[in-house]
N, C-alpha and C. Protein backbone atom coordinates (compact mmCIF):
# COMPACT_ATOMS: atom_id res chain seq x y z
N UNK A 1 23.77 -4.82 14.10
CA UNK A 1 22.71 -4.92 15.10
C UNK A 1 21.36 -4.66 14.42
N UNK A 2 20.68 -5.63 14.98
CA UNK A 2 19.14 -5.55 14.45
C UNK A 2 18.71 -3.92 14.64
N UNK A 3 17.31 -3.60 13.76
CA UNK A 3 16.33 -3.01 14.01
C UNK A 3 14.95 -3.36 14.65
N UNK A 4 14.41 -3.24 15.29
CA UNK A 4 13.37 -3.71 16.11
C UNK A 4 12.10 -2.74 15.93
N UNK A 5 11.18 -2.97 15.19
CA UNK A 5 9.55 -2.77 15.04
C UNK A 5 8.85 -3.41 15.62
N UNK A 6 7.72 -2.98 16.40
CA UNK A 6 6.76 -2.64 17.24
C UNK A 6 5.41 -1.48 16.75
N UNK A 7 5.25 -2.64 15.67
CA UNK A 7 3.98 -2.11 14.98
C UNK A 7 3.32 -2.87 15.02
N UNK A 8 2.07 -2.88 15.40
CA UNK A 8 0.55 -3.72 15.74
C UNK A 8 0.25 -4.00 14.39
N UNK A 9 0.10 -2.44 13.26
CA UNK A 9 -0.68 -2.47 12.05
C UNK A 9 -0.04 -3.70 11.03
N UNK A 10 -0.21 -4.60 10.70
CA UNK A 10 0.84 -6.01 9.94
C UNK A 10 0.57 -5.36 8.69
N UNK A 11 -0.40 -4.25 7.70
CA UNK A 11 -0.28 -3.75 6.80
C UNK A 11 1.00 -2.83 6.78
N UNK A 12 1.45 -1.94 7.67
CA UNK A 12 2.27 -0.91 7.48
C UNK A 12 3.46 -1.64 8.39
N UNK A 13 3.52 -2.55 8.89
CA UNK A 13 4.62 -3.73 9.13
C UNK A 13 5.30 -4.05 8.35
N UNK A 14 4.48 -4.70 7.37
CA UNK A 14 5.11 -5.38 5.77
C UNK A 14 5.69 -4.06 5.35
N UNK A 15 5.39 -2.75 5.20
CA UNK A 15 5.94 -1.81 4.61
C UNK A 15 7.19 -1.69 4.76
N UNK A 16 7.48 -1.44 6.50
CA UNK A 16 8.59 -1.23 6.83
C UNK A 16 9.62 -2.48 6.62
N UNK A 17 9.08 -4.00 6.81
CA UNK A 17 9.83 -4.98 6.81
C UNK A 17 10.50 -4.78 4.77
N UNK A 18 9.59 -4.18 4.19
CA UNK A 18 10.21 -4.34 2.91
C UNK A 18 11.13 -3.36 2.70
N UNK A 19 11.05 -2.14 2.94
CA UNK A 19 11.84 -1.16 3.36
C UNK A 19 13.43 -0.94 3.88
N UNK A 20 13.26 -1.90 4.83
CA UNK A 20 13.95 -2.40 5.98
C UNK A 20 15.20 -3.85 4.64
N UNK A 21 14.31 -4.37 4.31
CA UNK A 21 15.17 -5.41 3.66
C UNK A 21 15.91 -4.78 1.97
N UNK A 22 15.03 -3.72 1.09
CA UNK A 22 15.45 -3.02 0.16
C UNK A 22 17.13 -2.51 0.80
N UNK A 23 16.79 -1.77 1.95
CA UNK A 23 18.41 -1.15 2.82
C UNK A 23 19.38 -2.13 2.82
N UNK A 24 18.93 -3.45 3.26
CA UNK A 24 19.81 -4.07 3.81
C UNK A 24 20.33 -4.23 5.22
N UNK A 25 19.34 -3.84 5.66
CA UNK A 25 19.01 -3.95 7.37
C UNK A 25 18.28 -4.86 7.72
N UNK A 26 18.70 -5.91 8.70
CA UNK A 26 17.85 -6.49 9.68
C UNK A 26 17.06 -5.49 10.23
N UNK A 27 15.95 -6.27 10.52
CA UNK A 27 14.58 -5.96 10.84
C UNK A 27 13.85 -7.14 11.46
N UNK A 28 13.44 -6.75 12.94
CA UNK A 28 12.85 -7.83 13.99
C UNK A 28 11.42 -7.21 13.74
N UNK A 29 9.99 -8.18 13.79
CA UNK A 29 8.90 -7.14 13.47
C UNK A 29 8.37 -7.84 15.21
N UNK A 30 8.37 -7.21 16.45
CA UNK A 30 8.07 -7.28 17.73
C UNK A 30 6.65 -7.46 18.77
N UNK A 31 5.65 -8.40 19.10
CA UNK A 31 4.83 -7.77 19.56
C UNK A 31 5.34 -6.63 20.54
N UNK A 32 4.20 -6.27 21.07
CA UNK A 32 4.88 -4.98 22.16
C UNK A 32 4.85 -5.50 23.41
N UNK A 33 3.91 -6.68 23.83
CA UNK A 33 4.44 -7.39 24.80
C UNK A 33 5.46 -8.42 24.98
N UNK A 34 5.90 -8.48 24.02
CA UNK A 34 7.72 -8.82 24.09
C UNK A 34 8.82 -7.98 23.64
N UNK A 35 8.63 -7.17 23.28
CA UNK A 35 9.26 -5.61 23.23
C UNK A 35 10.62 -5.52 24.14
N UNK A 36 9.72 -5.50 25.63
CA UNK A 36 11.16 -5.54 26.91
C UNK A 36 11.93 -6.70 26.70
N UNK A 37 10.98 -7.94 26.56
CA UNK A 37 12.53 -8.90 26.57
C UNK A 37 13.31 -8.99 25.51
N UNK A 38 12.97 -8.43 24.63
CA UNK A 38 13.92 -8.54 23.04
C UNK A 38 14.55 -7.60 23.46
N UNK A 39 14.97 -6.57 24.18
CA UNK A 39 15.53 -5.62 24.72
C UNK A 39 16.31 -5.89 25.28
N UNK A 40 16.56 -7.42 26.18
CA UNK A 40 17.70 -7.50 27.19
C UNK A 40 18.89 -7.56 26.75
N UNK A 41 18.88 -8.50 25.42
CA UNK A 41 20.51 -8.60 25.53
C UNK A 41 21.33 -7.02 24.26
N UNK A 42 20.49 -6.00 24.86
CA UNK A 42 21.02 -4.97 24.27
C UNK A 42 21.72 -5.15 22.77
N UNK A 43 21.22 -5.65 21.82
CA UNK A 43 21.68 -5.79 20.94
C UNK A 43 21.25 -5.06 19.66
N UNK A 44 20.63 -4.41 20.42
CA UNK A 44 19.30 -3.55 18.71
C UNK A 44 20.21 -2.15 18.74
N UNK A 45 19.66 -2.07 17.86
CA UNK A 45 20.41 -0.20 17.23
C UNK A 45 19.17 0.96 17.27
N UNK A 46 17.86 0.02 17.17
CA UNK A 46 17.06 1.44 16.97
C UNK A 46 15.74 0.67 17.26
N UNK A 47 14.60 1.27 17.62
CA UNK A 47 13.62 0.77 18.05
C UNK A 47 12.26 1.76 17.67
N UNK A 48 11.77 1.05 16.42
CA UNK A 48 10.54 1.81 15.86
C UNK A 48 9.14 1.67 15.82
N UNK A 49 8.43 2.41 17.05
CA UNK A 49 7.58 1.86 18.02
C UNK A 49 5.79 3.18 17.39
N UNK A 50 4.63 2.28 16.67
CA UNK A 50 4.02 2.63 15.99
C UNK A 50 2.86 3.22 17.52
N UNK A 51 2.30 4.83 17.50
CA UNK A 51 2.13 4.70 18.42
C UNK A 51 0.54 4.66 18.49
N UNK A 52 0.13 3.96 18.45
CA UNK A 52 -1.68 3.40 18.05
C UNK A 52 -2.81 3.68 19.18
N UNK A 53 -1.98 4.12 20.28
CA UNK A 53 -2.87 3.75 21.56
C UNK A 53 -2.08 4.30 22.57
N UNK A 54 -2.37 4.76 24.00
CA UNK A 54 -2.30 5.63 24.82
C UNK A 54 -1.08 4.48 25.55
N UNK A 55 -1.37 2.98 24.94
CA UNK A 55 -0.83 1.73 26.11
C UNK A 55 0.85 2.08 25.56
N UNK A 56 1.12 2.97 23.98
CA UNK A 56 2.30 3.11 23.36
C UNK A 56 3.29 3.87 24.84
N UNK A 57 2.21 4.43 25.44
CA UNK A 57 3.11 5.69 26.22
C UNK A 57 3.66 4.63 27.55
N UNK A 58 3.43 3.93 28.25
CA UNK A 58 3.59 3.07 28.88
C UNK A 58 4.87 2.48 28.51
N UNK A 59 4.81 1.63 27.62
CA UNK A 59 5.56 1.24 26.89
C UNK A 59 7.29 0.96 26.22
N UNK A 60 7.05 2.66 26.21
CA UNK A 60 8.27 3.68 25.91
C UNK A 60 8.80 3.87 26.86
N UNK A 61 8.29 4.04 28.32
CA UNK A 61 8.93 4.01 29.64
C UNK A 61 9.13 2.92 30.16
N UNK A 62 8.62 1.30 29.63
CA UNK A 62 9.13 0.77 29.53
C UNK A 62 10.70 0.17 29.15
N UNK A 63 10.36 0.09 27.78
CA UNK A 63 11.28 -0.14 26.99
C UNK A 63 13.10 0.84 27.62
N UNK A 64 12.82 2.24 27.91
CA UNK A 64 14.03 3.44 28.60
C UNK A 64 14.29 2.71 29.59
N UNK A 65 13.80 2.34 30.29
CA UNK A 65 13.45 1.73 31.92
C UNK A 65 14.81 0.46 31.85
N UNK A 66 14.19 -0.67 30.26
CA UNK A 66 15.27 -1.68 30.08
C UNK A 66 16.37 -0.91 29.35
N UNK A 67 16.66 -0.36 28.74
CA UNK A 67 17.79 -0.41 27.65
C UNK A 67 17.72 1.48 27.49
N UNK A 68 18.21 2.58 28.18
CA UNK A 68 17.75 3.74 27.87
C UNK A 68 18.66 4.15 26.83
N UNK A 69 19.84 3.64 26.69
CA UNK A 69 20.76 3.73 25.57
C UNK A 69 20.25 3.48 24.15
N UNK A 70 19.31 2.48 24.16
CA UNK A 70 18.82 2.17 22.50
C UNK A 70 17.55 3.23 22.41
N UNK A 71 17.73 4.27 21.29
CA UNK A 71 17.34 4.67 20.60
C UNK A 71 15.43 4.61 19.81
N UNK A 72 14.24 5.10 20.65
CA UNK A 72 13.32 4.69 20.33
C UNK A 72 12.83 6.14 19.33
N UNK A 73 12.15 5.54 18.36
CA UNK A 73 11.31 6.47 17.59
C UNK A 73 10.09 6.26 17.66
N UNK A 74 9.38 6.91 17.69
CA UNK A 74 7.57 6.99 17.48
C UNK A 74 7.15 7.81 16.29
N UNK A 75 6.16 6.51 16.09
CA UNK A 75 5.61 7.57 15.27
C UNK A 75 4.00 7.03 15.07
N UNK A 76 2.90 7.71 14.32
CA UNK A 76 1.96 8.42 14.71
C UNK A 76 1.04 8.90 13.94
N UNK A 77 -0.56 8.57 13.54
CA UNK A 77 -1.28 9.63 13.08
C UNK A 77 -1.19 11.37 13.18
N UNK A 78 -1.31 12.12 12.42
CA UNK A 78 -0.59 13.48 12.72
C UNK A 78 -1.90 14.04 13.47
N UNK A 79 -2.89 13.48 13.49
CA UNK A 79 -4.35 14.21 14.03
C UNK A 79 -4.17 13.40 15.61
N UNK A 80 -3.15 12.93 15.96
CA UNK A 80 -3.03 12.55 17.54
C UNK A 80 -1.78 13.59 17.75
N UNK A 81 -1.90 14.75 17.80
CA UNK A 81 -0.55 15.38 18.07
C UNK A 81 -0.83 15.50 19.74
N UNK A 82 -1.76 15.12 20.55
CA UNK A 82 -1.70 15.02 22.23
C UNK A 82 -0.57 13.64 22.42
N UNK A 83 -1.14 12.71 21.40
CA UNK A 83 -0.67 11.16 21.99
C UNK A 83 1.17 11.25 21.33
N UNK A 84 1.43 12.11 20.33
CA UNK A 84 2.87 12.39 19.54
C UNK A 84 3.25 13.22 20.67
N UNK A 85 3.07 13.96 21.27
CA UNK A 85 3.69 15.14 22.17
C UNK A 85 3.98 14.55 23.70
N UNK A 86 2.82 13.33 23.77
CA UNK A 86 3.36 12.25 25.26
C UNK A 86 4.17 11.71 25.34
N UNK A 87 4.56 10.94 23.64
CA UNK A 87 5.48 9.74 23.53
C UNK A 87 6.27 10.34 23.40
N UNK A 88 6.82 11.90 23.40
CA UNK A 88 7.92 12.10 23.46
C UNK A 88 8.59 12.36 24.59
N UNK A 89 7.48 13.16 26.15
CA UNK A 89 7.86 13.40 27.33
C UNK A 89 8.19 12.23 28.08
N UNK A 90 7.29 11.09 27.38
CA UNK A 90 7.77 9.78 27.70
C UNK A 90 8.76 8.93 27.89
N UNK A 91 9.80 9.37 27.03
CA UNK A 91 10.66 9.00 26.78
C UNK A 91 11.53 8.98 24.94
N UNK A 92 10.38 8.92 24.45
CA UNK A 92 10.86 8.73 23.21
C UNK A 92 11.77 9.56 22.51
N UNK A 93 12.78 9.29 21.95
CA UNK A 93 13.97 10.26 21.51
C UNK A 93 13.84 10.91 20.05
N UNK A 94 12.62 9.88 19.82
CA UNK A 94 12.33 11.51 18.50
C UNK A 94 10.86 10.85 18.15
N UNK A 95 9.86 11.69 17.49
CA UNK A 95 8.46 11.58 17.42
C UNK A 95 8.38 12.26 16.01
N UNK A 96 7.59 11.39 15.20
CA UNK A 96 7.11 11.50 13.74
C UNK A 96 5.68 11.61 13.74
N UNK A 97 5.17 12.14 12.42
CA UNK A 97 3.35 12.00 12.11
C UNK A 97 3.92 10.65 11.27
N UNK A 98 3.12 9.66 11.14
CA UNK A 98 3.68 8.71 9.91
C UNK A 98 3.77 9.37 8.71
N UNK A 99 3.18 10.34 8.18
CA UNK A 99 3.64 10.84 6.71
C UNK A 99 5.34 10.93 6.57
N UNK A 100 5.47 11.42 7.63
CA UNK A 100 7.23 12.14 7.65
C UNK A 100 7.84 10.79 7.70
N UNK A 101 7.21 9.97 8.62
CA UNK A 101 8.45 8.69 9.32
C UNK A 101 8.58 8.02 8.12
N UNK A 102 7.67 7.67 6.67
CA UNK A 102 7.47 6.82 6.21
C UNK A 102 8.83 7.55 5.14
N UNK A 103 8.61 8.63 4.58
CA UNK A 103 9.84 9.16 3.96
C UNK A 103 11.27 9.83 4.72
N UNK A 104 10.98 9.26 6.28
CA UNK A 104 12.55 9.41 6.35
C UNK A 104 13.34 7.98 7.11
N UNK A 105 12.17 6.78 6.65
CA UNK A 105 12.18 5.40 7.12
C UNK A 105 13.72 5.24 6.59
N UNK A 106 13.91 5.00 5.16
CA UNK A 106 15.50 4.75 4.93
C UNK A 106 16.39 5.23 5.72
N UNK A 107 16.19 6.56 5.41
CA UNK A 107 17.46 7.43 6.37
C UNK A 107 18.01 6.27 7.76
N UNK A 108 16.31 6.52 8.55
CA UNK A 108 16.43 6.07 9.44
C UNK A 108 17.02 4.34 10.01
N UNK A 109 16.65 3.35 8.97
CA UNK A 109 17.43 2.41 9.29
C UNK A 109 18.72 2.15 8.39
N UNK A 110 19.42 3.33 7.82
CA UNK A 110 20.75 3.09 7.84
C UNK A 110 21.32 3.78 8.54
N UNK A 111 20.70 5.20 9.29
CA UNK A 111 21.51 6.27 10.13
C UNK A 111 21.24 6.18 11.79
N UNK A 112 19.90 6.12 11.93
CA UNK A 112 19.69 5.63 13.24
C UNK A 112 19.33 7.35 12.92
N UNK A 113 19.10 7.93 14.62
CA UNK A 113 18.79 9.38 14.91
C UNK A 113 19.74 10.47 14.13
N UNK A 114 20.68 10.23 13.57
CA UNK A 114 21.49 10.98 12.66
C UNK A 114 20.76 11.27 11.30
N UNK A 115 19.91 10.34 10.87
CA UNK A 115 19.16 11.02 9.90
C UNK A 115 17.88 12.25 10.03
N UNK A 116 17.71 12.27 11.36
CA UNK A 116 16.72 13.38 11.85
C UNK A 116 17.58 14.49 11.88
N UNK A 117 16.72 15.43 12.19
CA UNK A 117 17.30 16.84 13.34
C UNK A 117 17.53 17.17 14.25
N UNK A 118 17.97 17.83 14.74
CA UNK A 118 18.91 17.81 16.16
C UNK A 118 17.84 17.49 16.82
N UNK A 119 16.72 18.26 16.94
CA UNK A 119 15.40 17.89 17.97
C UNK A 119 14.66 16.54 17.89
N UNK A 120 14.68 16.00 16.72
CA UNK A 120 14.07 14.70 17.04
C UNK A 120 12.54 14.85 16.36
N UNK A 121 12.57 16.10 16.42
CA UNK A 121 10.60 16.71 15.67
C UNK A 121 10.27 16.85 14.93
N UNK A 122 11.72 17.08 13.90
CA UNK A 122 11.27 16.83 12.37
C UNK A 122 10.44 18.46 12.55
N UNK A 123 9.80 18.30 11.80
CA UNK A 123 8.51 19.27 11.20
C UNK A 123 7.48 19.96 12.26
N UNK A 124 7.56 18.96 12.80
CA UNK A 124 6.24 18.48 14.04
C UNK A 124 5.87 20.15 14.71
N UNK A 125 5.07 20.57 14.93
CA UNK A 125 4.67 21.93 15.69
C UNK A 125 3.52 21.21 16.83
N UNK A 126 4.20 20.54 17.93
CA UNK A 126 3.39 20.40 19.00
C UNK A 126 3.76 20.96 19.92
């Protein structure tokens, strides 16, 4: 099953898409207004949703709303720890600063939430 990105930034897109293909993981790169329908036929494993803007939080309750079983991560400038601490009440099942997400990106698209910590916060003190 695919991985599904929902990153606006197409610089730190390519990152993950190279990342993503080094593993050996499919990798879908998503606008976010097609986000929900790439969602229907439940087929993704993990959903890694860049959170740039307040519209991310929306979004995420979206996305739970279609598919609450698949697995969303956020992640995040670490100097937005208001907008990291929403996307998680939001819905999101675990929340990164991008420093962290970017070195636990592998983990993450061969383990899914098993490469985190039980909480999902990593490091995070919000």
């Amino acid at each position: 099953m695919p991985v599904i990105a929902v990153v606006p930034d197409l610089y730190f897109a390519t990152r993950i898409a190279a990342t993503a293909k080094a593993a050996g993981v499919a990798l879908e790169l998503v606008p976010p207004q097609r986000a929900v329908a790439r969602l229907a036929p439940a087929d993704v494993s993990l959903v890694l949703l860049e959170l740039g803007s307040r519209d991310a939080l929306g979004l995420i309750a979206e996305l739970k709303h279609a598919q609450p079983a698949i697995p969303i991560v956020g992640f995040g400038a670490h100097v937005e720890a208001a907008l990291l601490r929403d996307a998680r009440a939001a819905g999101a099942d675990a929340v990164l600063p991008r420093s962290q997400f970017v070195g636990k990106l592998p983990g993450l698209l061969a383990n899914g939430l098993a490469a985190l910590t039980p909480s999902g916060h990593e490091d995070l003190r919000l």
